[in-house]
Protein backbone atom coordinates (compact mmCIF):
# COMPACT_ATOMS: atom_id res chain seq x y z
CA UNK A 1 -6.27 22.34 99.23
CA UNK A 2 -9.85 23.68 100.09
CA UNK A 3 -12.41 20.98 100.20
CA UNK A 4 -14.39 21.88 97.15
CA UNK A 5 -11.26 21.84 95.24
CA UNK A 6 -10.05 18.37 96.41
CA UNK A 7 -13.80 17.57 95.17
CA UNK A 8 -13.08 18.48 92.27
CA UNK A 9 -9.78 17.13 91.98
CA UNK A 10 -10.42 13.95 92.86
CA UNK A 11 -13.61 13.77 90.45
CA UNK A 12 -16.83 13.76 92.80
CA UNK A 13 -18.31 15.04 90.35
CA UNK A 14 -17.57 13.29 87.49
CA UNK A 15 -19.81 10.39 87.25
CA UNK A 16 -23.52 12.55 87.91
CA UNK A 17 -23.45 14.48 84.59
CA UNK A 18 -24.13 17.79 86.34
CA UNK A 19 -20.92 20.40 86.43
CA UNK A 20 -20.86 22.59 89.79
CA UNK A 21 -17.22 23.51 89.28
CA UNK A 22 -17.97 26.85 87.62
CA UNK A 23 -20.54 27.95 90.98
CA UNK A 24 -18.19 26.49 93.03
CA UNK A 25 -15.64 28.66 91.96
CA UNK A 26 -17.63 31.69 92.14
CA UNK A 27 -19.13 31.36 95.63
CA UNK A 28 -15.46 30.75 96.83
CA UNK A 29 -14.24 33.63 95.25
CA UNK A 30 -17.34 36.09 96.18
CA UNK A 31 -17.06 38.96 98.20
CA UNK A 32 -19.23 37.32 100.92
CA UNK A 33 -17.92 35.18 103.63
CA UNK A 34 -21.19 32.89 103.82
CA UNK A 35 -20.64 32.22 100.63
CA UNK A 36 -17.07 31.26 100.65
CA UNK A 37 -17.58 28.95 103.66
CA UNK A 38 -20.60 27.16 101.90
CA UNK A 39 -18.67 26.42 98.70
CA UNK A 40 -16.19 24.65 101.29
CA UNK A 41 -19.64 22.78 102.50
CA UNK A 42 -21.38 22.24 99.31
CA UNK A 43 -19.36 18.96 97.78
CA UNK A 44 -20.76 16.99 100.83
CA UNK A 45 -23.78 18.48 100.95
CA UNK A 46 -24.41 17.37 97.27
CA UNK A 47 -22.90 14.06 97.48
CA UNK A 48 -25.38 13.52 100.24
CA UNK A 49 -28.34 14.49 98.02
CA UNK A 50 -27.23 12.86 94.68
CA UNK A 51 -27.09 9.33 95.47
CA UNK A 52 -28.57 6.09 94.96
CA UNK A 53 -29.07 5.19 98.11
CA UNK A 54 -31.72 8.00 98.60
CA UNK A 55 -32.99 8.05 95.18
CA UNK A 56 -33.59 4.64 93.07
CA UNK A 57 -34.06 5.95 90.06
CA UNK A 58 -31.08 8.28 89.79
CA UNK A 59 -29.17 5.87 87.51
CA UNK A 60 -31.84 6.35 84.70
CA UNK A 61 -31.55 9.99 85.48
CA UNK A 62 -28.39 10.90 85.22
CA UNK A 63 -27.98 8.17 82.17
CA UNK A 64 -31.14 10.17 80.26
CA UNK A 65 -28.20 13.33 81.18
CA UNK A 66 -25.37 11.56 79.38
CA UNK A 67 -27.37 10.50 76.42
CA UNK A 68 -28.71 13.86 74.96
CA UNK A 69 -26.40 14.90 72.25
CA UNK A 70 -23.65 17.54 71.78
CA UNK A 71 -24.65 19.97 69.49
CA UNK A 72 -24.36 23.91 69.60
CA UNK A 73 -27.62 25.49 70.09
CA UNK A 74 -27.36 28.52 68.05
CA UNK A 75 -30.16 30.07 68.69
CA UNK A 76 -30.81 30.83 72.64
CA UNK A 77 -34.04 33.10 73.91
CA UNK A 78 -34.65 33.43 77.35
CA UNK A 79 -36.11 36.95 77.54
CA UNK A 80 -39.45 36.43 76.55
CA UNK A 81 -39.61 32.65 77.03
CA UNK A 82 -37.16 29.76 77.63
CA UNK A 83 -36.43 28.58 73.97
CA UNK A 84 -32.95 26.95 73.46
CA UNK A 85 -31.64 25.60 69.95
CA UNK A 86 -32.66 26.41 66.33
CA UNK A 87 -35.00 23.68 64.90
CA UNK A 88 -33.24 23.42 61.94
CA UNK A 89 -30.83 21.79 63.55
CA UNK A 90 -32.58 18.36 64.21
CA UNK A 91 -34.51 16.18 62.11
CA UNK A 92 -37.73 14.05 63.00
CA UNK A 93 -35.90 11.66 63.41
CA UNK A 94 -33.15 12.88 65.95
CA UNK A 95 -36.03 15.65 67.26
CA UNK A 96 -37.72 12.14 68.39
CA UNK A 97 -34.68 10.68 70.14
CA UNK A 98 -34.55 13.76 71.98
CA UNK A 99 -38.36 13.23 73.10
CA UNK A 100 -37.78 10.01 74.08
CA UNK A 101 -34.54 10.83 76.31
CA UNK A 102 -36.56 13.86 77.94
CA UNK A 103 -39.40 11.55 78.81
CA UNK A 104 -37.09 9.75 81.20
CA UNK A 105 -37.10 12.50 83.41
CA UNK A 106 -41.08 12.84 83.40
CA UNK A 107 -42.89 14.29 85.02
CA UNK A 108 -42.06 17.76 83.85
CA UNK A 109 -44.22 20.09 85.86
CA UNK A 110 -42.84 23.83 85.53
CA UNK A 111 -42.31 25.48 82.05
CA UNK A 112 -42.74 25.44 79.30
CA UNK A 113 -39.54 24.78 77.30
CA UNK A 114 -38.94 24.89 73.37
CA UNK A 115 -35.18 22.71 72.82
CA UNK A 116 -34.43 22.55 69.16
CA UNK A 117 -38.25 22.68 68.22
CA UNK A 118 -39.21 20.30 70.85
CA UNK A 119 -42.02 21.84 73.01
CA UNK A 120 -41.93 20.96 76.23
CA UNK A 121 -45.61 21.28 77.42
CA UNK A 122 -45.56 20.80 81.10
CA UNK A 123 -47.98 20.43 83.77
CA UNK A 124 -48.00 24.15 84.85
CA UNK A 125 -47.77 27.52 82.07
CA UNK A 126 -45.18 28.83 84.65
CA UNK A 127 -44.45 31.76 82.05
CA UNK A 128 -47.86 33.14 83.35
CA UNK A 129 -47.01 33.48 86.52
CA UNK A 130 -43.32 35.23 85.31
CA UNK A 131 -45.76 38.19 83.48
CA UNK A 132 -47.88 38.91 86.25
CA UNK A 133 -44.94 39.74 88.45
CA UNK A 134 -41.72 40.42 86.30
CA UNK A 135 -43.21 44.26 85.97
CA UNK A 136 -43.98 44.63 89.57
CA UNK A 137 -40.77 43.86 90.94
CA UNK A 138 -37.13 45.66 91.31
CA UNK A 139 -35.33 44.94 87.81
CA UNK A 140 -33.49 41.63 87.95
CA UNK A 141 -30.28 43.43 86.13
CA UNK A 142 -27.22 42.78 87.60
CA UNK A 143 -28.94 41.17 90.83
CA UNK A 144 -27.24 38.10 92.47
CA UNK A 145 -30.82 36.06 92.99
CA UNK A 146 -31.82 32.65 94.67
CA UNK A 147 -34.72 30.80 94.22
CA UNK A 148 -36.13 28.58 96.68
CA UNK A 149 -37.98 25.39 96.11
CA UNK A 150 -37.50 26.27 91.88
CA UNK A 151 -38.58 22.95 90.08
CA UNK A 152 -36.88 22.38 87.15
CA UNK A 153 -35.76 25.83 87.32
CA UNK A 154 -38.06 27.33 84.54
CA UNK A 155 -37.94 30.47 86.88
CA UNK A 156 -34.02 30.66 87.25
CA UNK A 157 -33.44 30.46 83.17
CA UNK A 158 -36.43 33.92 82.90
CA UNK A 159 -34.43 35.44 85.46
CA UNK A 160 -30.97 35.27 84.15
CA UNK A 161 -33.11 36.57 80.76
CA UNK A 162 -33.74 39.45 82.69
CA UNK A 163 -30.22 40.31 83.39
CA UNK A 164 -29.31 38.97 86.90
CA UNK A 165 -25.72 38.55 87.29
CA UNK A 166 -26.21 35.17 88.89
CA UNK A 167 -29.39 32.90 89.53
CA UNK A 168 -28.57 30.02 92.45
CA UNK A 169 -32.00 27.84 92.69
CA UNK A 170 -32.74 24.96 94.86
CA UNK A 171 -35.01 22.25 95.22
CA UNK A 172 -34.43 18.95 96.53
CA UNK A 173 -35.91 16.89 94.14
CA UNK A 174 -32.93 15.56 92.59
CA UNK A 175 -35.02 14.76 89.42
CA UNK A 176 -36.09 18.42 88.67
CA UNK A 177 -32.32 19.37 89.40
CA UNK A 178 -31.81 16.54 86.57
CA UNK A 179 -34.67 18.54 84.45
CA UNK A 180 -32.63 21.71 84.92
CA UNK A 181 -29.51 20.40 83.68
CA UNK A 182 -30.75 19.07 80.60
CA UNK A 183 -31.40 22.27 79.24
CA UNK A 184 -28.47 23.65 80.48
CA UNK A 185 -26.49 20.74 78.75
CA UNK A 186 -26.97 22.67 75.71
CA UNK A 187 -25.19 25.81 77.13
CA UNK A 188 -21.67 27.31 78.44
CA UNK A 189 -21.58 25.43 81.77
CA UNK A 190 -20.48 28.89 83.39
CA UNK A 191 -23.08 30.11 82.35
CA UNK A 192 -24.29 31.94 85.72
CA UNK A 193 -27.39 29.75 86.93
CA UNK A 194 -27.27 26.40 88.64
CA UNK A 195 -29.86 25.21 90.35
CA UNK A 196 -28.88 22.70 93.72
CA UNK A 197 -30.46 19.36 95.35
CA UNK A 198 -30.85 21.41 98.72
CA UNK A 199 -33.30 22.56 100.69
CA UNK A 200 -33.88 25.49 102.36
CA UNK A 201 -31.91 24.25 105.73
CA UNK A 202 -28.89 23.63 103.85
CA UNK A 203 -28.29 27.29 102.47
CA UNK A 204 -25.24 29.30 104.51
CA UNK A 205 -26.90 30.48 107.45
CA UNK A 206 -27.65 34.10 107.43
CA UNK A 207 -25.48 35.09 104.44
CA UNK A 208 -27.53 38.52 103.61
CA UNK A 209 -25.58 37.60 100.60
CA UNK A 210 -28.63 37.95 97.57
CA UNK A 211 -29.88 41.14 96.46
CA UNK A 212 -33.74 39.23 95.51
CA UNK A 213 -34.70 35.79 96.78
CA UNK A 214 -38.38 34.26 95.61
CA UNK A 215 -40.13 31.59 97.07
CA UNK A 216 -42.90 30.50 94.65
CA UNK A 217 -45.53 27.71 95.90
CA UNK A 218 -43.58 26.85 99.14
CA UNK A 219 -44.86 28.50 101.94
CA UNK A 220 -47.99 26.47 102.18
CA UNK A 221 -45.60 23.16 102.36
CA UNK A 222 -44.10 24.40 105.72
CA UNK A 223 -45.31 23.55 109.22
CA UNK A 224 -44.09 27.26 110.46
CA UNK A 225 -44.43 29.95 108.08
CA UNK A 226 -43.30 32.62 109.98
CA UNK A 227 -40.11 30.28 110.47
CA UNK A 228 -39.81 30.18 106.77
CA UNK A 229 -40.37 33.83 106.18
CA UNK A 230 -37.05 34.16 108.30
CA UNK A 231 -35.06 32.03 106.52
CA UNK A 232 -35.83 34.12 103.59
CA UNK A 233 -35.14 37.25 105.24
CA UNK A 234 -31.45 35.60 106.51
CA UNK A 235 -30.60 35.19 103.10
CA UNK A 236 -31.27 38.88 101.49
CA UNK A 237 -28.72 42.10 101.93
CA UNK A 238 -30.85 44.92 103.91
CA UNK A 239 -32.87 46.80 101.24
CA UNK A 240 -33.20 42.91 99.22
CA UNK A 241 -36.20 42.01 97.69
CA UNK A 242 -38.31 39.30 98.42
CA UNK A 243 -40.57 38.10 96.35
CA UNK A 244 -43.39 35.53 97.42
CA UNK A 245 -46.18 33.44 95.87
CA UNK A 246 -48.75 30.90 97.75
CA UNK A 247 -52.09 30.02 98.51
CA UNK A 248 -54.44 32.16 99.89
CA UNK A 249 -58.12 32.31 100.91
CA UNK A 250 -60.71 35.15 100.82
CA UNK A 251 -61.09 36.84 104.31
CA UNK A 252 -59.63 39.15 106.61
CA UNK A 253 -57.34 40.09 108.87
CA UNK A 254 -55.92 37.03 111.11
CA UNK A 255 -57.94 34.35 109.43
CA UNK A 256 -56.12 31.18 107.75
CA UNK A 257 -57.44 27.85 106.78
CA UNK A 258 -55.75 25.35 108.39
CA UNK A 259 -56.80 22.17 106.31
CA UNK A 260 -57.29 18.75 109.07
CA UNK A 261 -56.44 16.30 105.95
CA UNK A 262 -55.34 17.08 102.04
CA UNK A 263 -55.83 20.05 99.99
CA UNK A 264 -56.37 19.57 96.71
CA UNK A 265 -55.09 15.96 97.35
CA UNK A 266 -51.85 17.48 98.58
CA UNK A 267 -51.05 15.39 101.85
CA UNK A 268 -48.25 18.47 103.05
CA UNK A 269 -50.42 21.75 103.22
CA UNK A 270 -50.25 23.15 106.53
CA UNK A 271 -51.46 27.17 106.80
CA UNK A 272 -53.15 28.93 103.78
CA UNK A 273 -53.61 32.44 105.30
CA UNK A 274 -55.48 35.42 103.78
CA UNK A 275 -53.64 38.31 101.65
CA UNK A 276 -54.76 40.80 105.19
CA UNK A 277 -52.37 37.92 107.72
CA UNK A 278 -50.15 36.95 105.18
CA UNK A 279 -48.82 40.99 105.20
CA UNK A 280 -49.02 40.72 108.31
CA UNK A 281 -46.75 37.50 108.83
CA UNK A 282 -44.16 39.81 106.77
CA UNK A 283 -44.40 42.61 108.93
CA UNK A 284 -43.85 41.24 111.80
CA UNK A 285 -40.95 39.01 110.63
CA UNK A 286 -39.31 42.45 110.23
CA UNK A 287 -39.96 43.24 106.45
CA UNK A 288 -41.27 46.25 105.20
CA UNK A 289 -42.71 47.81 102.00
CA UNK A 290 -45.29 44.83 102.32
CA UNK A 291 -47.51 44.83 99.58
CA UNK A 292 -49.55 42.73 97.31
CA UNK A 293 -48.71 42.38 94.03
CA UNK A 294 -51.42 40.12 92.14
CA UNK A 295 -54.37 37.36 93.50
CA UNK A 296 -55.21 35.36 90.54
CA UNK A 297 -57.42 31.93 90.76
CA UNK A 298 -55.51 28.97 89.40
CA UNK A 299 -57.34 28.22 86.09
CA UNK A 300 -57.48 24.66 84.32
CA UNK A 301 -55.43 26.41 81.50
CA UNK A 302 -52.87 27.13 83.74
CA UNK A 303 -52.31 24.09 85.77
CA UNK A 304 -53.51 21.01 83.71
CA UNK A 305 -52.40 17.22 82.63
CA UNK A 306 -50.31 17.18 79.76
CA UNK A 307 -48.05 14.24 77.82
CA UNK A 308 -44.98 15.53 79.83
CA UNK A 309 -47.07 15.51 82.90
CA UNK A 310 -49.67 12.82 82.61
CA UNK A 311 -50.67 12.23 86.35
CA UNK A 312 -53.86 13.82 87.70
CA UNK A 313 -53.79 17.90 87.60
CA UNK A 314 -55.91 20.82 89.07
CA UNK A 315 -59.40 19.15 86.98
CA UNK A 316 -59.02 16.31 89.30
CA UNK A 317 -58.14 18.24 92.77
CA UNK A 318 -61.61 20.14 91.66
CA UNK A 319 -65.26 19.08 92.86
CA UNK A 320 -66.84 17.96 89.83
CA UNK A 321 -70.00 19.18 90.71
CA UNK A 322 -68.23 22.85 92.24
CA UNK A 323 -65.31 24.40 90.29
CA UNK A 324 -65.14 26.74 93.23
CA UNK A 325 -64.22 23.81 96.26
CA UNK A 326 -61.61 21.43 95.72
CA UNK A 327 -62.69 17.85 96.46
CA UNK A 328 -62.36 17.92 100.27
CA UNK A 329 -64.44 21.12 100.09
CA UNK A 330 -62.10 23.80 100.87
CA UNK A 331 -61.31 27.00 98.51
CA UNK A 332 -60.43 26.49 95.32
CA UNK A 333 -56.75 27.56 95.16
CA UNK A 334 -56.30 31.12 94.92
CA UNK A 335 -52.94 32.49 94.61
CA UNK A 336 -51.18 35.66 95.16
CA UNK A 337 -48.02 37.16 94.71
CA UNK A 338 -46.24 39.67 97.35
CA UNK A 339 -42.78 41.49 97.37
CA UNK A 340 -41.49 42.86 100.65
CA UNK A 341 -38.19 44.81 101.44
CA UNK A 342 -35.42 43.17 103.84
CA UNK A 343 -34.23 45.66 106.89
């Protein structure tokens, strides 16, 4: 009996509220051979990710999981935002139970979500982001996508709305994977997105097996970006998408800040290049069609403290005094948004 089968059989799954049977049966039976061999990998590799021992709080996770209540949605909208469950269906009362069971999982930092009336205001207006680049890029229809480092996996549920025949996300933040399958508690669990507690090391090695991959706010988290910008490249078919947001700073050609201490608080920030070396990063890592698609500054609107998110937010990472530095002194964040073509 294949491995992920046995798995199954024998009920790994059963006791952490999240169902990976149904992707696990479609990455075995895909047409790619990566694929097949990581579904054979996958039941360890998320047994080693969902467990006590690494996180403390999983318990109270996965319990918040088993507690939300089995009702039939109805009503499901995830083409022009992520709304799931007619209102009518709950009372205050009930509506508040619901709150109450979410708020286990705080803090909820991509979104937002509406669940049954329920709005789930989170740290970041993530479905800002979606519009400035859902026009710009290849149409999502019938596109087998991942989506690397994807939070609670507001991302994956806009891009199954816009038609892709499967959405595989991953993040290892087992809490945000928790996040992800609240909502999707609600729904067919084959419905074709899952979201994983991986990171990118523990995708199949060079599968070429996804037709667009995005990574959205992770580049600046990795000590070699041009390192990353290969592992991306491994995983897209020649002609794939790719579809990239991160930090950047005003400048030219072959300049990057290289921050000594935080950014914006953040501890992990290693390169933050300009738009001019960040095309140029992609170039040389072999992509072409290298363009960019959108610089926006991060506003306080966009990125702000919220009750589902009520640690410090972008006001804080700010100088009080200089809405254009962050505390340390560096940029303000500035983001953009690039697509580039596999070979």
């Amino acid at each position: 009996m294949a491995p992920w089968r046995a798995a199954l059989a024998d009920g790994e799954f059963a006791d952490t509220a999240i169902d990976y049977a149904p992707l696990l049966a479609a990455l075995a039976g895909s047409g790619n051979a990566a694929l097949r061999q990581w579904a054979e990998q996958l039941p360890i590799l998320i047994k080693q990710r969902i467990n006590t021992a690494r996180w403390g709080d999983l318990d109270s996770w996965l319990n918040a999981l088993r507690q939300l209540p089995d009702i039939d949605p109805i009503a499901v909208e995830l083409g022009s935002c992520v709304a799931i469950g007619d209102p009518a269906l709950l009372d205050k009362a009930r509506r508040e139970t619901l709150r109450k069971t979410l708020m286990a999982l705080h803090p909820w930092r991509k979104g937002p979500f509406e669940l049954f009336g329920l709005t789930i205001d989170t740290e970041w207006r993530s479905d800002w982001k979606w519009q400035r680049l859902i026009a710009a890029i290849e149409p999502l229809q019938g596109r087998r996508v991942l989506d690397v480092g994807c939070g609670s996996g507001y991302h994956c549920w806009r891009m199954l709305g816009a038609g892709a025949q499967r959405v595989v996300g991953i993040d290892p933040a087992v809490k945000f994977v928790c996040q992800f399958y609240a909502l999707k508690h609600f729904l067919a669990a084959q419905l074709p997105v899952d979201v994983l507690p991986l990171g990118i090391e523990q995708l199949a090695p060079d599968s070429r097996a996804f037709d667009t991959v995005f990574s959205m706010g992770i580049l600046y988290h990795r000590r070699s970006p041009m390192d990353h910008l290969r592992e991306l490249r491994a995983q897209l078919r020649s002609g794939g998408q790719l579809v990239l947001e991160t930090l950047v700073i005003d400048g030219e050609l072959g300049q990057l800040l290289v921050p000594e201490g935080r950014y914006a608080k953040m501890p992990n920030v290693w390169f933050i290049p300009t738009v001019a070396t960040l095309l140029s990063w992609l170039r040389k890592c072999g992509f072409r069609q290298v363009q960019c698609i959108d610089q926006s500054a991060t506003s306080r609107a966009e990125q702000r403290t919220t009750e589902w998110m009520q640690f410090e937010s972008l006001s804080d990472f700010l100088d009080p005094s200089d809405a254009s530095r962050t505390v340390e002194g560096h940029p303000a964040p500035l983001r953009a948004i690039v697509t580039a073509i596999a070979p």
